[in-house]
Protein backbone atom coordinates (compact mmCIF):
# COMPACT_ATOMS: atom_id res chain seq x y z
CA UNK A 1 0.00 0.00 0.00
CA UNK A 2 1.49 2.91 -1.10
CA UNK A 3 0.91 6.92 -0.64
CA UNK A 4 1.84 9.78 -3.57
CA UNK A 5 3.51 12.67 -2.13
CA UNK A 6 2.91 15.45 -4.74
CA UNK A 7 3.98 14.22 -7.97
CA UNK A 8 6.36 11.74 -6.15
CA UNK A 9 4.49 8.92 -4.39
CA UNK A 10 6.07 7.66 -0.52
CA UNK A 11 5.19 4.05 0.78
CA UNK A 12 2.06 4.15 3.50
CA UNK A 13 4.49 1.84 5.99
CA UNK A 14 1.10 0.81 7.95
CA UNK A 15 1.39 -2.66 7.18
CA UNK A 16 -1.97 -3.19 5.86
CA UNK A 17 -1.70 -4.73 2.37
CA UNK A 18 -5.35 -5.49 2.08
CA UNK A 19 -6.82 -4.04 -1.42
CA UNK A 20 -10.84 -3.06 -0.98
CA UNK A 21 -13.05 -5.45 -2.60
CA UNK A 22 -11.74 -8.27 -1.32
CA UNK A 23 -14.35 -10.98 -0.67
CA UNK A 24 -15.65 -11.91 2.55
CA UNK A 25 -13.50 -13.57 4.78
CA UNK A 26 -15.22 -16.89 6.41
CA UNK A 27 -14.99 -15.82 10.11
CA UNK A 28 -15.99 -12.26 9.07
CA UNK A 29 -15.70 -8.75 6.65
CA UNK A 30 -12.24 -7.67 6.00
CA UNK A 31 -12.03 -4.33 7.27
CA UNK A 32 -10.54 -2.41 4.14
CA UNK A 33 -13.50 -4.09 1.86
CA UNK A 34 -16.35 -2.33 4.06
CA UNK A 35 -18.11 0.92 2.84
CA UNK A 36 -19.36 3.15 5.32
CA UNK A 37 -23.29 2.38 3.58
CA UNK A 38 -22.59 -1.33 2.83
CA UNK A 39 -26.02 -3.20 3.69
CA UNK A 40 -24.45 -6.64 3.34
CA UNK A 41 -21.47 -7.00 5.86
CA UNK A 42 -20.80 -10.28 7.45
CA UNK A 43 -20.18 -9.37 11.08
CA UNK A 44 -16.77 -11.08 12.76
CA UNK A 45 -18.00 -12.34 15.94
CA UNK A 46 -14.84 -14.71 16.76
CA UNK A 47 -12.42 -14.35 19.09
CA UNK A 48 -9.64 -11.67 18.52
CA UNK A 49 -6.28 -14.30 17.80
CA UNK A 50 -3.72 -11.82 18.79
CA UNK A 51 -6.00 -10.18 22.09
CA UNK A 52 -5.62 -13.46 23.08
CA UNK A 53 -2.25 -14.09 22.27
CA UNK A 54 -1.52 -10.79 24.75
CA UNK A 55 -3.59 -12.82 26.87
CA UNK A 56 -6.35 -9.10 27.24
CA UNK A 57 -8.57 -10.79 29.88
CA UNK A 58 -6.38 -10.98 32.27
CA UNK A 59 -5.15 -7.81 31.98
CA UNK A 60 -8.33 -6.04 32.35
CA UNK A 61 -8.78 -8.04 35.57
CA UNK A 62 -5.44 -6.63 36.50
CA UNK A 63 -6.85 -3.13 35.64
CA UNK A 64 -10.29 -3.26 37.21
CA UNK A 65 -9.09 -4.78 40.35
CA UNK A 66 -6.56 -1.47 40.78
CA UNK A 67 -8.61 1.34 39.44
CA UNK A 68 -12.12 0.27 40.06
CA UNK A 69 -12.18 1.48 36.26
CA UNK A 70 -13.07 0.15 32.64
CA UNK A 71 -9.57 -0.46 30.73
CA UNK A 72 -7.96 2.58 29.22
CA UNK A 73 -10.34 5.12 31.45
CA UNK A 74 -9.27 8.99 31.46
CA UNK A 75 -6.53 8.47 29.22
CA UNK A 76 -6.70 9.83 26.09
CA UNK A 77 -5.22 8.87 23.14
CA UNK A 78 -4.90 10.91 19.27
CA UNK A 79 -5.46 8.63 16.00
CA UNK A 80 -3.48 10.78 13.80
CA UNK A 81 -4.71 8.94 9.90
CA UNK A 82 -7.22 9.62 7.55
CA UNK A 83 -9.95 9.79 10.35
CA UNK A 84 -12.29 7.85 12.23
CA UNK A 85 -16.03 7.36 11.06
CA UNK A 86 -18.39 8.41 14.04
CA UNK A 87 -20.01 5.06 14.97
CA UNK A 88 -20.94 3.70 18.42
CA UNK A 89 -18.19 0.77 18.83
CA UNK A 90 -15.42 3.76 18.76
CA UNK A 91 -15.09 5.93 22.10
CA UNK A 92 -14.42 9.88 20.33
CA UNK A 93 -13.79 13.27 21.81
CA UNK A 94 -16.15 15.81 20.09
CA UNK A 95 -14.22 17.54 17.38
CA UNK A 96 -12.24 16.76 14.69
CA UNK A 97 -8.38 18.22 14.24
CA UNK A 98 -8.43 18.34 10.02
CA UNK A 99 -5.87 19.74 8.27
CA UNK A 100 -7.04 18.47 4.88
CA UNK A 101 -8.91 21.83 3.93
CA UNK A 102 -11.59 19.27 3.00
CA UNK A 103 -13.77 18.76 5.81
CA UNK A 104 -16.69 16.16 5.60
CA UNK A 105 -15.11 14.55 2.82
CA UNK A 106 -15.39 10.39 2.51
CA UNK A 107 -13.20 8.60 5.34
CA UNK A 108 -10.68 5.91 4.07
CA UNK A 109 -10.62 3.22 6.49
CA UNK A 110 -7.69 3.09 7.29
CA UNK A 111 -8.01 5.42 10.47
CA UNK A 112 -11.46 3.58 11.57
CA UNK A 113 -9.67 0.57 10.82
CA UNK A 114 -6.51 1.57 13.84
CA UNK A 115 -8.90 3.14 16.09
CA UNK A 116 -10.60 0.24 16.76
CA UNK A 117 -7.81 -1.99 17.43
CA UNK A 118 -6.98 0.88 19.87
CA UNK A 119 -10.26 1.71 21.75
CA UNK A 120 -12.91 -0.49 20.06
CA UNK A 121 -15.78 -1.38 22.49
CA UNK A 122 -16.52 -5.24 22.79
CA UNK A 123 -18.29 -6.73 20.53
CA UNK A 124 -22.16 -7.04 21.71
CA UNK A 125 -23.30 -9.91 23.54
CA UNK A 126 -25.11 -11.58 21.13
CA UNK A 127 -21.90 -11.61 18.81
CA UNK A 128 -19.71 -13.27 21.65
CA UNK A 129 -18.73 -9.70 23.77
CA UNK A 130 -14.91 -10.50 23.08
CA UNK A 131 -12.51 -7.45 23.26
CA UNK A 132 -11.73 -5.54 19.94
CA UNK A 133 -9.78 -2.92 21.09
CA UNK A 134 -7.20 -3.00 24.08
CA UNK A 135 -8.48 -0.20 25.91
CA UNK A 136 -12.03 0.85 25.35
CA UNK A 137 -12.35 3.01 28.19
CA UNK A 138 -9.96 5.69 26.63
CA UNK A 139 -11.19 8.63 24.84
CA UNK A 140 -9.63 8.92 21.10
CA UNK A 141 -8.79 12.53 19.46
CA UNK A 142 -9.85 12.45 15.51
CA UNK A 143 -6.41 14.12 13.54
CA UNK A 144 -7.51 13.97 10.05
CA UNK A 145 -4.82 14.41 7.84
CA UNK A 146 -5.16 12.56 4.58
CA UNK A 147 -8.13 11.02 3.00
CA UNK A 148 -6.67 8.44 0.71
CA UNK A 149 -3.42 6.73 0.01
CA UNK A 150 -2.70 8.41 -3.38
CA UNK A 151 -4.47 11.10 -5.19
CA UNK A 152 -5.83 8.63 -8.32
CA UNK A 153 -8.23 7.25 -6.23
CA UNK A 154 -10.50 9.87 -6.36
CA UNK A 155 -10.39 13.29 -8.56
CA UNK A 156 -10.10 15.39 -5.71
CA UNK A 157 -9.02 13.03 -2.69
CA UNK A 158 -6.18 14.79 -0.15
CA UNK A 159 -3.39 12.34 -0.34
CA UNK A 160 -0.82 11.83 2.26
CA UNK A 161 2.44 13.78 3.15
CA UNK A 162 5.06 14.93 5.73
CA UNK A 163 3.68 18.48 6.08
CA UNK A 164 0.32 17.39 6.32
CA UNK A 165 1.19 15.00 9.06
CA UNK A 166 3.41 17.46 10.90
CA UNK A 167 0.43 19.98 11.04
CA UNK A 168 -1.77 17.65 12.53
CA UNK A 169 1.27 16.83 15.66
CA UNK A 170 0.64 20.42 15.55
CA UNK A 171 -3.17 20.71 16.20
CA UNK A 172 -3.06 18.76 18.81
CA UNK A 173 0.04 20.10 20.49
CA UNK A 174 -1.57 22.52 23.15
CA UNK A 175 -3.86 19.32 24.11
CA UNK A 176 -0.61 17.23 24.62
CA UNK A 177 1.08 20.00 27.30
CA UNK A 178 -2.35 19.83 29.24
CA UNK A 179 -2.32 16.24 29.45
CA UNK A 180 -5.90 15.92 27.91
CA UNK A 181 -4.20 13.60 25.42
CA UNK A 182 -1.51 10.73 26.66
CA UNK A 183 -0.33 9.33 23.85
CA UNK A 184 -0.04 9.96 20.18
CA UNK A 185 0.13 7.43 17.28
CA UNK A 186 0.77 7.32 14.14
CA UNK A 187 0.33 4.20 11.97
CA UNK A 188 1.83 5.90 8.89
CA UNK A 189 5.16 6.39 7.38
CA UNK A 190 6.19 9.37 5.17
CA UNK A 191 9.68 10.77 3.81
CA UNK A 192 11.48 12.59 6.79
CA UNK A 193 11.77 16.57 6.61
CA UNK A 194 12.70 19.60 9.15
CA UNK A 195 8.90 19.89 9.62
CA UNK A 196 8.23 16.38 10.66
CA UNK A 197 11.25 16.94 13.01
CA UNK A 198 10.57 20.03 14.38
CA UNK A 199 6.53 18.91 15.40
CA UNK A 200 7.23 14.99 16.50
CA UNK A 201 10.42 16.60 18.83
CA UNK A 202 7.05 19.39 19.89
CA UNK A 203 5.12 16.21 20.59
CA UNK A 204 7.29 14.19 22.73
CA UNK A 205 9.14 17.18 24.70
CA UNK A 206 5.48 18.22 25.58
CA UNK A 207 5.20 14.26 27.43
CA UNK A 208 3.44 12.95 24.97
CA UNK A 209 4.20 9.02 23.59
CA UNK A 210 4.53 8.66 19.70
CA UNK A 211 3.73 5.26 18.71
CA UNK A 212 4.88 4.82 15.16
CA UNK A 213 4.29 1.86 12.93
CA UNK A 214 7.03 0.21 11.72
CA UNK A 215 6.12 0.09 7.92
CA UNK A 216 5.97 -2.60 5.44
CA UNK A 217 7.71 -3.29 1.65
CA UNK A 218 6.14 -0.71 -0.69
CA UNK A 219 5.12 -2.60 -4.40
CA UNK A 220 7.43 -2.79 -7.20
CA UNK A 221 7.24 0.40 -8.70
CA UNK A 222 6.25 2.58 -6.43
CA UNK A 223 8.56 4.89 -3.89
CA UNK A 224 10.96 3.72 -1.75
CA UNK A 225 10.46 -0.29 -3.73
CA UNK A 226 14.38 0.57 -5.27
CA UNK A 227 15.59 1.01 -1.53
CA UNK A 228 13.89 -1.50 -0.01
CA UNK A 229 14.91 -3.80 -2.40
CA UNK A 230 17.85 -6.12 -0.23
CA UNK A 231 17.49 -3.68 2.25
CA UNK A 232 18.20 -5.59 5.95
CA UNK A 233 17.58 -2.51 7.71
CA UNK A 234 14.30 -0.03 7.21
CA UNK A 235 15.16 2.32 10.07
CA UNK A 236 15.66 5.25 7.74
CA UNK A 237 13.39 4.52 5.21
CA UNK A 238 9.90 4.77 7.39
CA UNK A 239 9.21 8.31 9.54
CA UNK A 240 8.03 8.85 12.07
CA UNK A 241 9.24 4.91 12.76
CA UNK A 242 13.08 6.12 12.70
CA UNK A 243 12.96 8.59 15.46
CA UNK A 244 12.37 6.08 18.12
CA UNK A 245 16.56 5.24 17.62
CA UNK A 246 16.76 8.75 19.32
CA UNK A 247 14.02 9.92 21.10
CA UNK A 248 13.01 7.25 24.49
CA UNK A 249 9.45 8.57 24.06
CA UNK A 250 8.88 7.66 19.82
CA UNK A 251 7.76 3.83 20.29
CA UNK A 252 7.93 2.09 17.29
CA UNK A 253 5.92 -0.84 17.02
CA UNK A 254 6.80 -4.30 15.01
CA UNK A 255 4.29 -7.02 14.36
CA UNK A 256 5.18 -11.02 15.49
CA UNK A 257 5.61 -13.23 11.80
CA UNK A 258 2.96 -15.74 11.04
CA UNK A 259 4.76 -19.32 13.07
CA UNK A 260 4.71 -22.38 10.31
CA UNK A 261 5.25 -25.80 11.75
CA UNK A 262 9.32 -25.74 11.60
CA UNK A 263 8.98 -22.61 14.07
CA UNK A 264 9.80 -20.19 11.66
CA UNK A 265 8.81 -16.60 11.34
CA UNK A 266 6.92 -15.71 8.16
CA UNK A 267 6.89 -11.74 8.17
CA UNK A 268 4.87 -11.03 4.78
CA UNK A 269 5.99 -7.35 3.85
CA UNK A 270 7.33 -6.41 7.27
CA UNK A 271 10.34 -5.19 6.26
CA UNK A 272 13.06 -5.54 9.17
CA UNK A 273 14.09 -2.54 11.20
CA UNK A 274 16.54 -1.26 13.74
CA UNK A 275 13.93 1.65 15.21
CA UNK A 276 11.17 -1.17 16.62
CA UNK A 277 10.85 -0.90 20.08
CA UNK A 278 8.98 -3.82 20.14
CA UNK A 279 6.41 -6.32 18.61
CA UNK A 280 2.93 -7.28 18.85
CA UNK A 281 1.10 -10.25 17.13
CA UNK A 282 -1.40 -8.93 14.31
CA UNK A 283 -2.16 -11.58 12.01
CA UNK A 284 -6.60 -11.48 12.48
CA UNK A 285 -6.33 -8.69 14.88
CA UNK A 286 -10.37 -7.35 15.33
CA UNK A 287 -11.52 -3.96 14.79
CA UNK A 288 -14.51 -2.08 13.72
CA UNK A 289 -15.79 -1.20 9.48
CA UNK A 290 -17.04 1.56 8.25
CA UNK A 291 -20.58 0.55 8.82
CA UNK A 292 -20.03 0.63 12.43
CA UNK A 293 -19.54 -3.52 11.96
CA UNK A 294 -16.75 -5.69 13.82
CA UNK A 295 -14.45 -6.65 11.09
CA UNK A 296 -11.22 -8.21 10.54
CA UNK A 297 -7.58 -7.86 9.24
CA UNK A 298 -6.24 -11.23 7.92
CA UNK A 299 -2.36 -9.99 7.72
CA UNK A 300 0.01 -8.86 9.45
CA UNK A 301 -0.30 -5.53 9.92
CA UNK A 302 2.27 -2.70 11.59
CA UNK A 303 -0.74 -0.28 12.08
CA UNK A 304 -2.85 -2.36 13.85
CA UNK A 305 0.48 -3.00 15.83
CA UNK A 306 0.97 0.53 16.59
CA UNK A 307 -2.92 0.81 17.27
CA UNK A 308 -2.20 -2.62 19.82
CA UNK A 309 0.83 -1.20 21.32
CA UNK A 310 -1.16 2.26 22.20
CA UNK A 311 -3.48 0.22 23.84
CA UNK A 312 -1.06 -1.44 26.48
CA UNK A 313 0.35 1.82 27.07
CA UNK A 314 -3.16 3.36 27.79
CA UNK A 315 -3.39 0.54 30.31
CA UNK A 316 -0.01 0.98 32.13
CA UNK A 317 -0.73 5.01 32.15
CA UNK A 318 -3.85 3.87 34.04
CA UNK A 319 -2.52 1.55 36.51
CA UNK A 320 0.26 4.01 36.92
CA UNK A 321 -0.93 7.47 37.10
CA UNK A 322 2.09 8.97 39.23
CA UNK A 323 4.54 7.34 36.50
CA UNK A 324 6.48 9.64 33.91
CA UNK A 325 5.82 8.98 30.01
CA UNK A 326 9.36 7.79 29.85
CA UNK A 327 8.82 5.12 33.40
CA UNK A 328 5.65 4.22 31.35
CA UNK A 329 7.87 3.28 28.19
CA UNK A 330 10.30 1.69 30.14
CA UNK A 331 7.91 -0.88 31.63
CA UNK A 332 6.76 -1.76 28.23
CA UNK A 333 10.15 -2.49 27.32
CA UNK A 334 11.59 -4.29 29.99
CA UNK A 335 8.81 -6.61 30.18
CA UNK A 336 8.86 -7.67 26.87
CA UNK A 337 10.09 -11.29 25.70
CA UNK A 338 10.55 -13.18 22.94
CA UNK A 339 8.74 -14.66 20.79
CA UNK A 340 7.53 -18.48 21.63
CA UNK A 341 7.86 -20.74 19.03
CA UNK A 342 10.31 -18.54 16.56
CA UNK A 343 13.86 -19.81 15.89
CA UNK A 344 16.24 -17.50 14.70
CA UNK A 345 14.33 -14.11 16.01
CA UNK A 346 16.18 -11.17 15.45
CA UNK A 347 15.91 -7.93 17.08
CA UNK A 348 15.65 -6.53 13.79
CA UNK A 349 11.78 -7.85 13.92
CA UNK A 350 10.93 -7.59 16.87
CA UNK A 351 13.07 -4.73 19.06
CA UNK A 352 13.09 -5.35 22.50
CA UNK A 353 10.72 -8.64 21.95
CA UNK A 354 7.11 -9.27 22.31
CA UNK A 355 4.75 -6.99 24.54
CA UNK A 356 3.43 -9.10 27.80
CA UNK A 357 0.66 -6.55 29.12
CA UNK A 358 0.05 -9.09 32.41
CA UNK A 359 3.83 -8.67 33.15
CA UNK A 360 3.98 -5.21 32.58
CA UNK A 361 0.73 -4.65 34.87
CA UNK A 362 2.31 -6.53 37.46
CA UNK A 363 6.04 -6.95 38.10
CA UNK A 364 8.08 -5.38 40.33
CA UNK A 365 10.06 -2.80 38.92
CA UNK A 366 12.33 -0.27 40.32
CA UNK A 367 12.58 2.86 37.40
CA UNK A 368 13.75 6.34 37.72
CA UNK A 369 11.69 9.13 37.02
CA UNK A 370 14.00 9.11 33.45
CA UNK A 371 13.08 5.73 32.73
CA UNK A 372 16.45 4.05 33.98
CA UNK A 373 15.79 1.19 35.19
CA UNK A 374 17.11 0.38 38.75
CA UNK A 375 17.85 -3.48 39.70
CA UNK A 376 14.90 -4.32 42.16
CA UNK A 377 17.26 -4.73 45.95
CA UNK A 378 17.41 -8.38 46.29
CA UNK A 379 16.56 -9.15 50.13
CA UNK A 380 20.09 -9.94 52.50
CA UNK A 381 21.21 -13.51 52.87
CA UNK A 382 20.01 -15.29 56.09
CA UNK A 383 22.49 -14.90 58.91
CA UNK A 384 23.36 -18.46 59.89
CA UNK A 385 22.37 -18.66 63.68
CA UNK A 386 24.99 -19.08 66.23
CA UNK A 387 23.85 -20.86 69.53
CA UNK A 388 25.40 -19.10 73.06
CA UNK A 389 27.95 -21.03 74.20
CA UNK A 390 27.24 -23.09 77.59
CA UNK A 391 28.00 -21.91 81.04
CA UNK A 392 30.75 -23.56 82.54
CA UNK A 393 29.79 -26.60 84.63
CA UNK A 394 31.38 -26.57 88.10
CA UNK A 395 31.00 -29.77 89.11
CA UNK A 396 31.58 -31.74 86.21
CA UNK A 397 34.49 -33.20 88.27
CA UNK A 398 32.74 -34.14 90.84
CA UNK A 399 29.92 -35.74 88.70
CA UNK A 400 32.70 -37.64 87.39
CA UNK A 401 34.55 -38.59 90.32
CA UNK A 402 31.17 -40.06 92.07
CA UNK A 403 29.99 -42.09 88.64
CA UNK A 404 33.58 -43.58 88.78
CA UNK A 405 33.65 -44.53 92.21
CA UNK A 406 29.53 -46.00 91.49
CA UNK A 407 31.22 -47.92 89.82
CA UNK A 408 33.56 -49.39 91.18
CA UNK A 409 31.28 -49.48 94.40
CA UNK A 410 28.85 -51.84 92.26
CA UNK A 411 31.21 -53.87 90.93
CA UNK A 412 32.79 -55.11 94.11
CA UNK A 413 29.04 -55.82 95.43
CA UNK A 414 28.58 -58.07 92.34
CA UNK A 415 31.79 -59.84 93.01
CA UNK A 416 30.81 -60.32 96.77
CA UNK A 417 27.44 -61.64 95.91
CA UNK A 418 29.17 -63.92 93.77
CA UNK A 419 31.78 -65.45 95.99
CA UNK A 420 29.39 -65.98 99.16
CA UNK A 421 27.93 -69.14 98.28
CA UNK A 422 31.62 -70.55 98.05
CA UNK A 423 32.99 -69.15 101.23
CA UNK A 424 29.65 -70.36 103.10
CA UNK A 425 30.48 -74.14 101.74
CA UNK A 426 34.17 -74.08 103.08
CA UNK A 427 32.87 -73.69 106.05
C-alpha cells in the first residue's frame, strides 16, 4: 500500500496490504473491503487471535481490580490517519483536528480501521462480547490528515504527506502540554523533513508518547520499492518509525511473523528494522468497518500494531498514574520477551521482543523518574544462627569422680554376691 507525495508517491508503511473489494473472509468482513453504507457485511463475531495471544482478559482483571475502572479510562489517546467514522463501537472526543482543507469529505478506512484496534468497544453480547480494542475506556482525538493513500483514487481526494502529518502533531500540540491527550500514534510512514522533526520533537518534549508503525515493503514500482529492495535494515526509510533510535518517548511498534510448523517466522511485507521498540502479534487482529460492523484484518499488519501497542500503554498510564511517560515506556520495554515458538528471532523484527501486558501490569520494577531502570534490591542472605555457648559446669568433676567410684562401688558388690555361696560351703 502505497501513498503519492505530490507528484512523487512515498510508501504508507502501515502494514496493511489489504486491497478493498476483497471478498468476505469466512470468520468475518475484512475491514478495508467495508463501505461506510454497505447493507451486506458479514459481522466477525470470533475471538480476537492476537487479544488473546496478549492474553487481554487478564489484563483487564489486573486493571479493574486497581482502578475500580473500565480499561484505558481517562486516558486519552490521538489517532493521527485519515480519520475515524463516528459510529458507536469507537469511544471519540467531540471535534475533529483536520488539516485536509476538505472537511466532511469520505473517510478511508484506514483510520477507523486503527482506532478500533486501539479503543474499540466489545463486541455485543449476542456476537460473543470478546474485546476488539485494548483499551475501550480511553477517549480517542480524531487528527484527520489525509483522505486516501494516493491522489488517483479519487479526482479530488487529499493524499498523504510529511507536512500534512506534521500539522496535525501540531493541532493537537496545546492538548498534549495539558495532558488531555496521553499518547499519540501514528500508523503511517512518510519521507522525513525539518517539519516532521521540528513537530514529533514538539510532541514528545510536551510528554506525549509517539507510537509509530514500523512500515511494510512498498510494491514494485512505487517509492521507496528501489531502496527497499535487499534492504536488511528499514530504520531510515519509514518516519516517524526512525525517530524512536533517538528519542526514548517515539515507540515504534513491530508485528510477530505468522509461526509455520518448523517454528519459523513468516513476516509477509514487514520489512526488518533497527527503530522497533517492540512487537505485537497482528495476524486477524479485530476492529470495527465503516458501517459501524466488527471486522477483521487477515495480515500482518504494523498499524494495527501501533494501534495494539497504544493500547497497552493506555493501560499501564492507568494503573500508573504517578509514573512519567518515559517510566511508562520503560515498563513496556523491559517486560517484553521473545517470541515463543520462533527460531532465529532477530531484534531486527521484533526490538526489545514481544509486549506481555500481564507482566507489565504486574512486576516489580524499580525505574527512575527518566526511565532508567534500577535493579529491584534483592533481600540480604540469612544470617546463619549461632547458639550461646554453655555456662561452665562446676561440678563436672565431681559428677565424674562419684559415677567412677559408682562404679567401682557396684562392681565389688557383684563380686561379693558372687563369691558368698563358696565361702559359706568351706565352712
Amino acid at each position: 500500500m502505497l501513498i503519492r507525495v505530490g507528484l512523487a508517491a512515498c510508501v504508507l508503511g502501515a502494514g496493511l496490504v489489504l486491497v478493498p473489494g476483497v471478498p468476505a473472509l469466512a470468520a468475518g468482513s475484512d475491514c478495508a473491503s467495508v463501505r461506510a453504507d454497505a447493507t451486506d457485511t458479514v459481522a466477525d463475531d470470533d475471538p480476537s487471535a492476537p487479544l488473546e495471544a496478549l492474553d487481554l482478559d487478564r489484563a483487564w482483571e489486573v486493571v479493574r481490580a486497581r482502578t475500580g475502572q473500565e480499561p484505558g479510562a481517562g486516558i486519552g489517546i490521538a489517532v493521527v490517519d485519515s480519520g475515524i467514522q463516528r459510529i458507536s463501537g469507537i469511544p471519540q472526543a467531540s471535534g475533529q483536528v483536520d488539516v485536509t482543507g476538505s472537511p466532511g469529505a469520505p473517510i478511508y478506512f484506514h483510520g477507523t480501521d486503527v482506532a478500533g484496534v486501539v479503543a474499540g468497544a466489545p463486541r455485543p453480547a449476542a456476537q460473543g462480547g470478546d474485546p476488539i480494542g485494548i483499551a475501550p475506556g480511553a477517549t480517542l482525538a480524531d487528527v484527520k490528515v489525509y483522505e486516501a493513500p494516493t491522489a488517483a483514487d479519487t479526482d479530488e481526494a487529499v493524499p498523504l504527506t510529511s507536512d500534512l502529518v506534521a500539522r496535525g502533531l501540531r493541532g493537537i500540540l496545546g492538548a498534549v502540554r495539558e495532558g488531555a491527550i496521553r499518547i499519540v500514534v501514528v500508523a503511517l510512514a512518510v519521507p522525513r523533513t525539518p517539519e516532521l522533526d521540528d513537530a514529533v520533537a514538539a510532541i514528545t518534549d510536551a510528554g506525549g508518547i509517539l507510537v509509530a508503525s514500523a512500515g511494510n515493503r512498498p510494491a514494485e514500482g512505487e517509492f521507496g520499492a528501489d531502496e527497499a529492495d535487499g534492504l536488511r535494515d528499514a530504520a531510515d526509510l519509514f518516519w516517524p518509525a526512525g525517530y524512536s533510535r533517538t528519542d526514548p518517548l517515539v515507540v515504534t511498534a513491530g508485528t510477530t511473523g505468522a509461526v509455520d510448523g518448523d517454528g519459523v517466522a513468516d513476516y509477509g511485507t514487514v520489512l526488518p528494522s533497527s527503530a522497533i521498540t517492540v512487537a505485537v502479534p497482528t495476524a486477524g487482529v479485530d476492529s470495527y468497518a465503516l458501517d459501524g460492523s466488527p471486522c477483521t484484518n487477515a495480515a500482518i499488519s504494523t498499524s494495527a500494531a501501533a494501534g495494539e501497542v497504544a493500547g497497552v500503554l493506555a493501560l499501564l498510564a492507568q494503573v500508573f498514574p504517578g509514573d512519567t511517560p518515559r517510566q511508562l515506556v520503560a515498563r513496556l520495554v523491559a517486560t517484553a520477551a521473545g517470541q515463543p515458538g520462533a527460531s532465529g528471532a532477530s531484534d531486527l523484527r521484533l526490538g526489545a521482543g514481544v509486549v506481555q501486558p500481564v507482566d507489565a501490569l504486574t512486576r516489580p520494577l524499580e525505574i527512575k523518574r527518566d526511565g532508567a531502570q534500577r535493579p529491584v534490591a534483592s533481600p540480604p542472605p540469612a544470617r546463619p544462627v549461632v547458639l550461646p555457648p554453655p555456662p561452665p559446669d562446676v561440678l563436672a568433676g565431681t559428677r565424674r569422680s562419684a559415677v567412677w567410684w559408682g562404679a567401682v562401688g557396684l562392681t565389688g558388690l557383684v563380686v561379693a554376691l558372687v563369691l558368698r555361696p563358696l565361702l559359706t560351703r568351706r565352712r
